[in-house]
C-alpha atoms as a PDB file:
ATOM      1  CA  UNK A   1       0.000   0.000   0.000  1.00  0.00           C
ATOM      2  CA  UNK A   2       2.625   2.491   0.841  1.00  0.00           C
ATOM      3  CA  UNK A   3       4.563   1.768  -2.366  1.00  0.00           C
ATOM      4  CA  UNK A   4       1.256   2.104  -4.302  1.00  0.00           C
ATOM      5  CA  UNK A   5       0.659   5.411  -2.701  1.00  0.00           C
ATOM      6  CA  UNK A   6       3.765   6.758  -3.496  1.00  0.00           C
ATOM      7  CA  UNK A   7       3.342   6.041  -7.393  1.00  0.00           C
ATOM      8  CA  UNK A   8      -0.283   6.667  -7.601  1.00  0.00           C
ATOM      9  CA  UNK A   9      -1.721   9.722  -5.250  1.00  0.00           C
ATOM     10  CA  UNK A  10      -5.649   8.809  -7.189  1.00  0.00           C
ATOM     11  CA  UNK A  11      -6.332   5.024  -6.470  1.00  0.00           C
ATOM     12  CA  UNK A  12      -7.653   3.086  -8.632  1.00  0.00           C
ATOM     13  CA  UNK A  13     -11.029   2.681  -9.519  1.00  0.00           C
ATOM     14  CA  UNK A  14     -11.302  -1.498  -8.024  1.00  0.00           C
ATOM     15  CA  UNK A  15      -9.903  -0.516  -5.079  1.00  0.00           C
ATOM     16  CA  UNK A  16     -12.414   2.510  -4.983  1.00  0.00           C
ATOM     17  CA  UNK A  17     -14.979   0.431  -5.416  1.00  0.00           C
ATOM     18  CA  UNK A  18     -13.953  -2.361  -2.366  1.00  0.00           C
ATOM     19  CA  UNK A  19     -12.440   0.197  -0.476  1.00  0.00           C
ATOM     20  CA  UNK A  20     -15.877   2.693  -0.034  1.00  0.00           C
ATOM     21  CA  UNK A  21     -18.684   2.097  -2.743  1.00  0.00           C
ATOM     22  CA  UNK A  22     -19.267  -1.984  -1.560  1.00  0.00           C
ATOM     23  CA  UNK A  23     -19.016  -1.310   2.518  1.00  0.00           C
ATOM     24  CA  UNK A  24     -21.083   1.398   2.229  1.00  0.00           C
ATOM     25  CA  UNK A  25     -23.648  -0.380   1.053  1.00  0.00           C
ATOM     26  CA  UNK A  26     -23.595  -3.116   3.943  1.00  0.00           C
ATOM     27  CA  UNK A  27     -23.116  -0.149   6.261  1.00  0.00           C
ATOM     28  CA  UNK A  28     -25.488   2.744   5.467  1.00  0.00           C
ATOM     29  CA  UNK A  29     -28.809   1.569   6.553  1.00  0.00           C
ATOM     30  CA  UNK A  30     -30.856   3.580   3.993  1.00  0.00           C
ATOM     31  CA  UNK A  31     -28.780   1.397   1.116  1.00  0.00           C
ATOM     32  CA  UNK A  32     -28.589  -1.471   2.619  1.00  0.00           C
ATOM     33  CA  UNK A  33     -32.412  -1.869   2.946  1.00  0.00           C
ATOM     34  CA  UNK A  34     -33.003  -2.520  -0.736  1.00  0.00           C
ATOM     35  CA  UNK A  35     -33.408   0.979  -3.032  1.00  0.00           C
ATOM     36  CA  UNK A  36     -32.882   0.829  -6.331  1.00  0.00           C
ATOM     37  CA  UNK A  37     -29.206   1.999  -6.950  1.00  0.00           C
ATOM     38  CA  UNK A  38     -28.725   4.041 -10.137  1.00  0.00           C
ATOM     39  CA  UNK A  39     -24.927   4.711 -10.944  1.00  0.00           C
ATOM     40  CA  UNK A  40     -24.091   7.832 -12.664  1.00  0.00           C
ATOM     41  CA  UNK A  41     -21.822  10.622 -12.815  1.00  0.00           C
ATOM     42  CA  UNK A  42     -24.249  13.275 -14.041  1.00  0.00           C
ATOM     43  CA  UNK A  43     -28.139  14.267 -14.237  1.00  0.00           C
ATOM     44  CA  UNK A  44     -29.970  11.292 -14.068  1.00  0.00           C
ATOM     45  CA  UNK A  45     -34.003  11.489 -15.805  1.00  0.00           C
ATOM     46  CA  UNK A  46     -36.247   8.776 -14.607  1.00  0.00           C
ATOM     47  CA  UNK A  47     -39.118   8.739 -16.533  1.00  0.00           C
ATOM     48  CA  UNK A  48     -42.755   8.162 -14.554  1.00  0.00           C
ATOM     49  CA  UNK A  49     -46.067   7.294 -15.589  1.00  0.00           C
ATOM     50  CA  UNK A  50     -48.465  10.127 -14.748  1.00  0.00           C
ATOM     51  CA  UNK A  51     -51.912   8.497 -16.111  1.00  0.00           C
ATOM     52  CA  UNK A  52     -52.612   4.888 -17.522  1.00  0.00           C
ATOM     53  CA  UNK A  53     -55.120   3.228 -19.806  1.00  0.00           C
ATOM     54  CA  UNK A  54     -58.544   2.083 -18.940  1.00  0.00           C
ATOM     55  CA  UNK A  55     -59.743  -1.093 -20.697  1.00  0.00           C
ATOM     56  CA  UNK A  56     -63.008  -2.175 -20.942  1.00  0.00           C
ATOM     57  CA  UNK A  57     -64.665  -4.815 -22.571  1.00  0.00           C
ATOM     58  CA  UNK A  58     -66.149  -4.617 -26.476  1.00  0.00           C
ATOM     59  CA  UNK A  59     -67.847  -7.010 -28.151  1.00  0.00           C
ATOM     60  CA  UNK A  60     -67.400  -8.751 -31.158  1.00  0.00           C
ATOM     61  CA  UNK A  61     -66.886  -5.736 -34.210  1.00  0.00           C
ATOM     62  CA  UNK A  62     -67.823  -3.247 -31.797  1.00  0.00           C
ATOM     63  CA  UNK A  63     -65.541  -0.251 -32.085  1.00  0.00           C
ATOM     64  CA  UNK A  64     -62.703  -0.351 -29.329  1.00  0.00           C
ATOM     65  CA  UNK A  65     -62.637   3.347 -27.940  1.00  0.00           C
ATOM     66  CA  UNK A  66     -59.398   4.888 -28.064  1.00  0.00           C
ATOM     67  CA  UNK A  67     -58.338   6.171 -24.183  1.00  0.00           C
ATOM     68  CA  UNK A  68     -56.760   9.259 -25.480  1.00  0.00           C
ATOM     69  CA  UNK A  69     -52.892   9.826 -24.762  1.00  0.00           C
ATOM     70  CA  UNK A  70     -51.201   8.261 -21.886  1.00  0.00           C
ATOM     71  CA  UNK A  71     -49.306  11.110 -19.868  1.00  0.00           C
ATOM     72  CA  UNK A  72     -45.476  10.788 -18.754  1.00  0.00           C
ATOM     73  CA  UNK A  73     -43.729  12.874 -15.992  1.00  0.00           C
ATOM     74  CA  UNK A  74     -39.882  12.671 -14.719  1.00  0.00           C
ATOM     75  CA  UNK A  75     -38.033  12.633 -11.951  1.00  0.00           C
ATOM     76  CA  UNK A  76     -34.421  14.137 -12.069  1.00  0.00           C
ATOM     77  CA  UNK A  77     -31.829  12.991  -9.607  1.00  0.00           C
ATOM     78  CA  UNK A  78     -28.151  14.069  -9.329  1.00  0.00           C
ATOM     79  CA  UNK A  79     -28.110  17.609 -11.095  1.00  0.00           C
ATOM     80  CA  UNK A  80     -25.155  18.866 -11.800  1.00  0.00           C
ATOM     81  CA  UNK A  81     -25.382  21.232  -8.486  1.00  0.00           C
ATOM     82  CA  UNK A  82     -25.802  18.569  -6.292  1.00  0.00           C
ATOM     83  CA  UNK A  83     -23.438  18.800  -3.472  1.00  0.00           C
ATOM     84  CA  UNK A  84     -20.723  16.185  -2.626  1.00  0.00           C
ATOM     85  CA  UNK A  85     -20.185  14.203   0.838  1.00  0.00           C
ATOM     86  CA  UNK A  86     -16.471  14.786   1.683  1.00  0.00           C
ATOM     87  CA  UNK A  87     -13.979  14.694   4.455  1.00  0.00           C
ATOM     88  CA  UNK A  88      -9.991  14.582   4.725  1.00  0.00           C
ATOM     89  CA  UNK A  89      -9.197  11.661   6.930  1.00  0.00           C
ATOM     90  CA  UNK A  90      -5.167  12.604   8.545  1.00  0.00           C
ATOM     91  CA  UNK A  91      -3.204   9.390   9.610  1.00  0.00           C
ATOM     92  CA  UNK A  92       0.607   9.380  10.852  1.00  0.00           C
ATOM     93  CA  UNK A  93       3.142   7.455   8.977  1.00  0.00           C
ATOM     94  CA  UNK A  94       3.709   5.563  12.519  1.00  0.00           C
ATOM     95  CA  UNK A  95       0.155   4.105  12.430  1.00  0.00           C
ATOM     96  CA  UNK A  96       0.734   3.099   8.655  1.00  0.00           C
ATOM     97  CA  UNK A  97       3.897   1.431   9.470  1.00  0.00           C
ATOM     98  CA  UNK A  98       2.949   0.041  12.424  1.00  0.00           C
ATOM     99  CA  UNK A  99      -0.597  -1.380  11.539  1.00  0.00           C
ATOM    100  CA  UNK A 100      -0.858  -5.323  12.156  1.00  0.00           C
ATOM    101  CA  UNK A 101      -4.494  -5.288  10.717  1.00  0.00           C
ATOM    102  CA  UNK A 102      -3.099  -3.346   7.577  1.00  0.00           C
ATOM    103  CA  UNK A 103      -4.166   0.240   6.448  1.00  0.00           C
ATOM    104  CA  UNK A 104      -6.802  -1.045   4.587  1.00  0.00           C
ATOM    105  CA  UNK A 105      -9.054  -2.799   7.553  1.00  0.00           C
ATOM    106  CA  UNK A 106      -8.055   0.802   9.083  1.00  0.00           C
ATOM    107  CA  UNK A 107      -9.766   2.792   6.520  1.00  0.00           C
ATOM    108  CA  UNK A 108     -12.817   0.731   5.849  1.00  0.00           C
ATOM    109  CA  UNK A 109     -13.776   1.278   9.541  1.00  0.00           C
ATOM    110  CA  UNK A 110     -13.136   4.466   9.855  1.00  0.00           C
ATOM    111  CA  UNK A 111     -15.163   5.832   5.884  1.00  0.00           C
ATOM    112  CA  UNK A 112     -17.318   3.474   6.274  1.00  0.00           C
ATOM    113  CA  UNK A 113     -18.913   4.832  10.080  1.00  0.00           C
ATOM    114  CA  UNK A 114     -18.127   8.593   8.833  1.00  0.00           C
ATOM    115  CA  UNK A 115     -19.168   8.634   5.681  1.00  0.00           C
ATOM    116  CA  UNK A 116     -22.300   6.350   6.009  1.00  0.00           C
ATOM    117  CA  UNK A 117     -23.027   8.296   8.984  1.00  0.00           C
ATOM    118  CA  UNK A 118     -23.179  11.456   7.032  1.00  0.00           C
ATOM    119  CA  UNK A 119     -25.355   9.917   4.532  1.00  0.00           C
ATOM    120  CA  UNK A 120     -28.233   7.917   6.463  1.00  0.00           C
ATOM    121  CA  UNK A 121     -28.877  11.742   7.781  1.00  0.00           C
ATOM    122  CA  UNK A 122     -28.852  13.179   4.588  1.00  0.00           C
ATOM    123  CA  UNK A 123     -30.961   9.617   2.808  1.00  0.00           C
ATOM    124  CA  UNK A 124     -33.503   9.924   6.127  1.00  0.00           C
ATOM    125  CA  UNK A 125     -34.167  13.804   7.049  1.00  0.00           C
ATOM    126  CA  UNK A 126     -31.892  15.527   4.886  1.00  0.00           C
ATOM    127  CA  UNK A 127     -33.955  19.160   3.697  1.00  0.00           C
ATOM    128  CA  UNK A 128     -32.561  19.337   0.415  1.00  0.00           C
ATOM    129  CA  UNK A 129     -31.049  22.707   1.525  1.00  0.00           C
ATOM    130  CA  UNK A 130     -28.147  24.750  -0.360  1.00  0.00           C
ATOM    131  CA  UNK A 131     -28.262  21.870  -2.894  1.00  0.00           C
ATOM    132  CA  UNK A 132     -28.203  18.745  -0.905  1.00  0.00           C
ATOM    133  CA  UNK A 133     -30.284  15.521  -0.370  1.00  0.00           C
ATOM    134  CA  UNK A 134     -34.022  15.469   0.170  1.00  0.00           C
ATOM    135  CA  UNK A 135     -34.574  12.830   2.506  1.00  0.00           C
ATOM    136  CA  UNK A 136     -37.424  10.345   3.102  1.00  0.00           C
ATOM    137  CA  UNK A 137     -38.797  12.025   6.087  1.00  0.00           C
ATOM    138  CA  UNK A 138     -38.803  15.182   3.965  1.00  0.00           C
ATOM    139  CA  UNK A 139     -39.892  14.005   0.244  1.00  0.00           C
ATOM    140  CA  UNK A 140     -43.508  15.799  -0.982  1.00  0.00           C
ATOM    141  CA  UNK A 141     -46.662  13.687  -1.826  1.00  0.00           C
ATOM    142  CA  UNK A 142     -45.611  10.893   0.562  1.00  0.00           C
ATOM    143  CA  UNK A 143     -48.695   9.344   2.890  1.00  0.00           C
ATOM    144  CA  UNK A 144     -48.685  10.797   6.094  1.00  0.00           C
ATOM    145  CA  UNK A 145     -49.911   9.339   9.516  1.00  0.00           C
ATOM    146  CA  UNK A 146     -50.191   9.356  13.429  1.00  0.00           C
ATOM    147  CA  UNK A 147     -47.201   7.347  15.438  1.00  0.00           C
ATOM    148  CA  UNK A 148     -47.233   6.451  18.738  1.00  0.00           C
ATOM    149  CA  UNK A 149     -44.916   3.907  19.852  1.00  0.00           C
ATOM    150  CA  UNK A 150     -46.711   2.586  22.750  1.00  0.00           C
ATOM    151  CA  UNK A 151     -49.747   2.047  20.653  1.00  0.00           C
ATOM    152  CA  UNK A 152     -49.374  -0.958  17.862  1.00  0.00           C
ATOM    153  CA  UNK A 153     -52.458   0.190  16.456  1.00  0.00           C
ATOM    154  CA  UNK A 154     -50.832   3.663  15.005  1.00  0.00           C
ATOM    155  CA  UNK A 155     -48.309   0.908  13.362  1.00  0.00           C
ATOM    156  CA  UNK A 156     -51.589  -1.435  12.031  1.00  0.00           C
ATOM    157  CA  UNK A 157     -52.887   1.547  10.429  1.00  0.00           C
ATOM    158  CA  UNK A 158     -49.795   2.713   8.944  1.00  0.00           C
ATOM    159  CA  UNK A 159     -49.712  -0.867   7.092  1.00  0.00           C
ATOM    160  CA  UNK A 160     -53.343  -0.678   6.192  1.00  0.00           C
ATOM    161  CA  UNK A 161     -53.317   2.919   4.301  1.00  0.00           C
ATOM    162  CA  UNK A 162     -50.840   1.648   1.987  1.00  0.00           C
ATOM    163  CA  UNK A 163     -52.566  -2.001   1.656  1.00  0.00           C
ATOM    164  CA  UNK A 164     -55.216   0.508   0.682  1.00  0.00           C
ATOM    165  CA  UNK A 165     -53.364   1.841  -1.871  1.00  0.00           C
ATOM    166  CA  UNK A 166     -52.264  -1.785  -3.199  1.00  0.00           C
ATOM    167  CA  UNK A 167     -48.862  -0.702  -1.897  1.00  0.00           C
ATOM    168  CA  UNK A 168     -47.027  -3.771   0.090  1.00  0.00           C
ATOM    169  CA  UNK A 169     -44.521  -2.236   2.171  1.00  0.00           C
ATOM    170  CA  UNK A 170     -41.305  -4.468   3.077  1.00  0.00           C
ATOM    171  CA  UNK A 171     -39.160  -1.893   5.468  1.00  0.00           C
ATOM    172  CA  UNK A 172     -39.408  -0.252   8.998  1.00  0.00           C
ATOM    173  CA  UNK A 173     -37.396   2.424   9.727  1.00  0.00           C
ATOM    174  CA  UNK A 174     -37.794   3.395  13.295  1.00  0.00           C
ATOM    175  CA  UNK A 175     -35.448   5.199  15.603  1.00  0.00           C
ATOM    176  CA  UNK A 176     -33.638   2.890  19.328  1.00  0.00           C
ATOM    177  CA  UNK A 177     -35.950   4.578  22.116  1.00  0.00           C
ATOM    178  CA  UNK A 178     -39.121   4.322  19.984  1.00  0.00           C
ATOM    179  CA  UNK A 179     -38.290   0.500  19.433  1.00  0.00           C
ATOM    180  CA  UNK A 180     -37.339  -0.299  22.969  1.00  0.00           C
ATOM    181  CA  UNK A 181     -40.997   1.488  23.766  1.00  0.00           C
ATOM    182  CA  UNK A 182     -43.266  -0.437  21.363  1.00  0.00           C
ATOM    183  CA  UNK A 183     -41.317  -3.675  22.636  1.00  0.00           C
ATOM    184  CA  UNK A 184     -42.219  -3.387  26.017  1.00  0.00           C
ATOM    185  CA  UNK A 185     -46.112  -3.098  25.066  1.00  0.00           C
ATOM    186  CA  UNK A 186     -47.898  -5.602  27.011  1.00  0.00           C
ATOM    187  CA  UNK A 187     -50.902  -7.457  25.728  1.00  0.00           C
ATOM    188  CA  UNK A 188     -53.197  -5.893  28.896  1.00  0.00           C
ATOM    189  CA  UNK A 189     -52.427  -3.931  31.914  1.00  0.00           C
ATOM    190  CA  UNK A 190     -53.075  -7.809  33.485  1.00  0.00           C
ATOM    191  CA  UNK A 191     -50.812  -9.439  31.424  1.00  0.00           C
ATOM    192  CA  UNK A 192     -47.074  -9.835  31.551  1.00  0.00           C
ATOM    193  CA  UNK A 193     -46.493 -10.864  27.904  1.00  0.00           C
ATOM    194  CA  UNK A 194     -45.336  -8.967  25.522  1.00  0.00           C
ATOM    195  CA  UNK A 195     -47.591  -7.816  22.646  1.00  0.00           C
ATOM    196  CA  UNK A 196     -44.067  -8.531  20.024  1.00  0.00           C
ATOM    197  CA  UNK A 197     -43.207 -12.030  20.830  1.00  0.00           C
ATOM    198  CA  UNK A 198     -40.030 -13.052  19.308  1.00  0.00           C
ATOM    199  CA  UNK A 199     -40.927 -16.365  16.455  1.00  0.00           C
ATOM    200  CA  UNK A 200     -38.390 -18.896  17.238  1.00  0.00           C
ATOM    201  CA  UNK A 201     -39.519 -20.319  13.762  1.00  0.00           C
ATOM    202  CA  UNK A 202     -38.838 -16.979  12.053  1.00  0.00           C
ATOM    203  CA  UNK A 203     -35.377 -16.526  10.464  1.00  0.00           C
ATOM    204  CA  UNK A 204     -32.951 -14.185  12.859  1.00  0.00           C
ATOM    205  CA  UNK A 205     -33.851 -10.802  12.738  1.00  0.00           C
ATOM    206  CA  UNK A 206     -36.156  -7.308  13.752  1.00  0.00           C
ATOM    207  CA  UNK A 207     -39.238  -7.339  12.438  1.00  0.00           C
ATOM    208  CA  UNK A 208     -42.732  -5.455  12.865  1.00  0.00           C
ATOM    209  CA  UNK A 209     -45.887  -7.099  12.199  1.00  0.00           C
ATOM    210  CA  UNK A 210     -43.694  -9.427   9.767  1.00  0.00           C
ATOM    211  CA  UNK A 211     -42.861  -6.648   7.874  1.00  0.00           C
ATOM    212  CA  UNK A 212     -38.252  -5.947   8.518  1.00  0.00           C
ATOM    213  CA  UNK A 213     -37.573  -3.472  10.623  1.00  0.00           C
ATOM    214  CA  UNK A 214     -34.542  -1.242  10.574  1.00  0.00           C
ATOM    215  CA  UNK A 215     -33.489   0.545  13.578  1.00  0.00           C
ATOM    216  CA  UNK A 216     -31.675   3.573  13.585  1.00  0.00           C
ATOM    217  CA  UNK A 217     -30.894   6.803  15.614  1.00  0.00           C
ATOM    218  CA  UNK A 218     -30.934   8.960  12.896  1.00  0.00           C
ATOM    219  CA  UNK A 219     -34.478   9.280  13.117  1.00  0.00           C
ATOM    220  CA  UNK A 220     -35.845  11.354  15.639  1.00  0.00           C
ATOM    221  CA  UNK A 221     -37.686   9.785  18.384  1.00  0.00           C
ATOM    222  CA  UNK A 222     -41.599   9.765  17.230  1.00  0.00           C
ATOM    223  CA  UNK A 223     -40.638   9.519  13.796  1.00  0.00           C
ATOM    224  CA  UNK A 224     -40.453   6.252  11.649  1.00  0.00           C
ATOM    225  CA  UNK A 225     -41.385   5.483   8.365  1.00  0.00           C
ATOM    226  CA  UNK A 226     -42.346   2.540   6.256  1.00  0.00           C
ATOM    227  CA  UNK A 227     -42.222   1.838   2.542  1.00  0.00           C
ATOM    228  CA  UNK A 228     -41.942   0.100  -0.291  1.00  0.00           C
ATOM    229  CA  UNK A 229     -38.086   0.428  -1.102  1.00  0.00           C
ATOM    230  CA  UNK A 230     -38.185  -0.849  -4.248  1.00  0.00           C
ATOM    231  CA  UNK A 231     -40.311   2.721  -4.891  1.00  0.00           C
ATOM    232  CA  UNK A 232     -37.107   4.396  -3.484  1.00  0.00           C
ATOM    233  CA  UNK A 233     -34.424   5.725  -6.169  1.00  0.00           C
ATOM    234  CA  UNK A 234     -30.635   6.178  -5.156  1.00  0.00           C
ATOM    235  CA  UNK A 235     -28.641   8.252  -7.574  1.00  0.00           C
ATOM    236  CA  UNK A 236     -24.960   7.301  -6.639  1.00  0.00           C
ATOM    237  CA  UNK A 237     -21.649   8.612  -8.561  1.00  0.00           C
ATOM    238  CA  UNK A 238     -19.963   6.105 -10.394  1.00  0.00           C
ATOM    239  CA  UNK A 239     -16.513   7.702  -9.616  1.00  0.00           C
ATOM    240  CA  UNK A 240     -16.113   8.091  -5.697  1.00  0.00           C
ATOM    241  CA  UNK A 241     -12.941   9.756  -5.335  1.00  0.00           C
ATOM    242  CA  UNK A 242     -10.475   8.242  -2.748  1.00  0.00           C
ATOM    243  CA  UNK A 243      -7.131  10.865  -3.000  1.00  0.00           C
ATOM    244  CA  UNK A 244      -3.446  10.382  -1.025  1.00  0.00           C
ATOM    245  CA  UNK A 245      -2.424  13.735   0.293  1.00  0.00           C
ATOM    246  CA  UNK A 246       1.010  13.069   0.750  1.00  0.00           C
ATOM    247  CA  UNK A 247       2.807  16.289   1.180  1.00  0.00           C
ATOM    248  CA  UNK A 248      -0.025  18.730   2.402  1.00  0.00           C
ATOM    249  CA  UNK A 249       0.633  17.288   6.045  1.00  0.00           C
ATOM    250  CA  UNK A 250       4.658  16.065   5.711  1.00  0.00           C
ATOM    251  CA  UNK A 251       5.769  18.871   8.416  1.00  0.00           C
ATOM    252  CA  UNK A 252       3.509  16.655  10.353  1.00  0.00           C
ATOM    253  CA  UNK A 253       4.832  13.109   9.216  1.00  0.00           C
ATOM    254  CA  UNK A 254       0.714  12.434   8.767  1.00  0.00           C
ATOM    255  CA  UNK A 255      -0.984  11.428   5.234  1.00  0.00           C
ATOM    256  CA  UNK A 256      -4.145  12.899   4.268  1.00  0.00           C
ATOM    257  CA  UNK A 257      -7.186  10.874   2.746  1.00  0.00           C
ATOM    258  CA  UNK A 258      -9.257  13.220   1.142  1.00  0.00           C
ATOM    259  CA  UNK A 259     -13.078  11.367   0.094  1.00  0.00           C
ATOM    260  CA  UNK A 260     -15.237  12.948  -2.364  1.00  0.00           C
ATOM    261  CA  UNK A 261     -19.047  11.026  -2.989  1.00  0.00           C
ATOM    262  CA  UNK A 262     -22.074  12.101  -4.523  1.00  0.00           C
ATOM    263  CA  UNK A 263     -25.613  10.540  -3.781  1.00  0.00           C
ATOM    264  CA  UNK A 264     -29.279  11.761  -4.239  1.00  0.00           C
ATOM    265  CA  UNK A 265     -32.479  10.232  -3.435  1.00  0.00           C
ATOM    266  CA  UNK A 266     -36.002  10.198  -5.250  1.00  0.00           C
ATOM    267  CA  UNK A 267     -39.445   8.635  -5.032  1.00  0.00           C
ATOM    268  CA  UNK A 268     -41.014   6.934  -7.903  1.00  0.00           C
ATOM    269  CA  UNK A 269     -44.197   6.545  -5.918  1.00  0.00           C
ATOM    270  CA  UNK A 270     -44.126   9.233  -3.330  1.00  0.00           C
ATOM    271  CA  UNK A 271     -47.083   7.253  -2.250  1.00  0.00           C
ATOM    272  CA  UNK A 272     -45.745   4.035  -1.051  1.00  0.00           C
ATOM    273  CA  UNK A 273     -44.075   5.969   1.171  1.00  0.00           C
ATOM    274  CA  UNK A 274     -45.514   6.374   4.940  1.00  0.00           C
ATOM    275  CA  UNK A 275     -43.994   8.931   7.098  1.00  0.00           C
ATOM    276  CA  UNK A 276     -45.523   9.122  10.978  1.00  0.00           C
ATOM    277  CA  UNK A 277     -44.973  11.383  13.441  1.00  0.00           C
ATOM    278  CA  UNK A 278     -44.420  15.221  12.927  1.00  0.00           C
ATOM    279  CA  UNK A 279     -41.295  14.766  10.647  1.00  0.00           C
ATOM    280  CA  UNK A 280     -43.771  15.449   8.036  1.00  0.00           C
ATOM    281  CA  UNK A 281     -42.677  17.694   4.357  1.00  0.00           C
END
């Protein structure tokens, strides 16, 4: 690595890719609950059907009426103003030298919490201000709703006005403190079982009403939202730039990392979206 870095201050697009596009994935929770991923380095135009067609049925040589012209509309992600994630990283020569785990293990940890970080806050409330993301929690046209974590019901009807919509939703989102709350609900005020029994015959992990659950404290407390994530667009650059600073810090004996990403998020169907709780656009 050091020789490598002393020959070539850009790194190479493969080790890009392993080093800070692939973890990221596994470790921002937005990504890693199943959006679709678009990779591009510019404006990307989704196109969306406004209105469809309404057939009917005609009998035999009866004229088939014409529905008139279905409508399109489009969603842009990534304009070319869209602001990038980035951070310098500083590391001493000591720590590269004296590394048993390698510099590599060392940097995965340490993008991979600060940069993922950075983006789940952006992916889940960002405002979309001075050119940045427009997160979930902040998205127009989405379905709105009451949450109260010591009521399941709030959750129940949350499912139900998307099943109303034909919408099946697959992901929770819902912040530590409002998890540990609904977990604790008890089937009566005479009962000491739990209302969210754990399935022994269900497959290892968090989920609400059989529906995953993701939890998070990047959401506020009395926020969470569910959706359909496959209705959930992530613009991501296809060049994340990973840069050695070798001589900006040399008085110091440290290297620099400098990390330069671009995301944006959009909603096909704003509708199969549920936000609940007052984080409402």
């Amino acid at each position: 690595m050091a020789e490598t870095t002393a020959t070539n201050p850009e790194l190479l697009a493969d080790q890009v890719s392993s080093l800070l596009v692939q973890p990221l994935e596994a470790g921002s929770v937005v990504l890693a609950s199943g959006p679709r991923i678009f990779d591009t380095a510019g404006q990307l135009r989704i196109p969306k059907l406004v209105s469809g067609s309404n057939p009917t049925f005609v009998a035999e040589g009866a004229l088939i009426p014409d529905d008139g012209e279905i409508e399109f509309d489009e969603m842009t992600l990534m304009p070319n103003e869209r602001k990038s994630i980035k951070i310098i990283l500083r590391y001493t020569n000591e720590l590269v030298r004296q590394a048993v785990i390698g510099i590599d293990a060392v940097l995965k940890q340490r993008l991979v919490k600060d940069v993922s970080d950075a983006l789940d806050d952006a992916l889940l409330k960002g405002t979309g201000a001075a050119d940045t993301i427009t997160g979930l929690t902040q998205q127009a046209g989405v379905t709105t709703g009451d949450f109260d974590p010591t009521d399941a019901d709030s959750m129940l009807d949350a499912i139900a006005s998307l099943n109303a919509k034909e919408i099946t939703p697959n992901r929770w989102f819902i912040s530590g403190a409002d998890f540990a709350a609904l977990r604790k609900v008890k089937e009566s005020s005479t009962s000491n079982r739990y209302l969210l029994e754990p399935d022994p015959t269900r497959e290892s992990g968090t989920t609400i009403f059989g529906i995953p659950a993701t939890v998070t404290n990047k959401l506020a407390a009395g926020t969470a939202v569910l959706a359909d994530m496959s209705t959930v667009a992530v613009a991501r650059d296809v060049a994340p730039s990973v840069t050695v600073l070798n001589e900006r810090y040399a008085e110091y004996d440290q290297v620099g990392l400098r990390v330069v990403t671009r995301y944006d998020l959009g909603l096909l169907h704003p509708e199969a979206v549920a936000v609940l709780g007052p984080e409402t656009p």
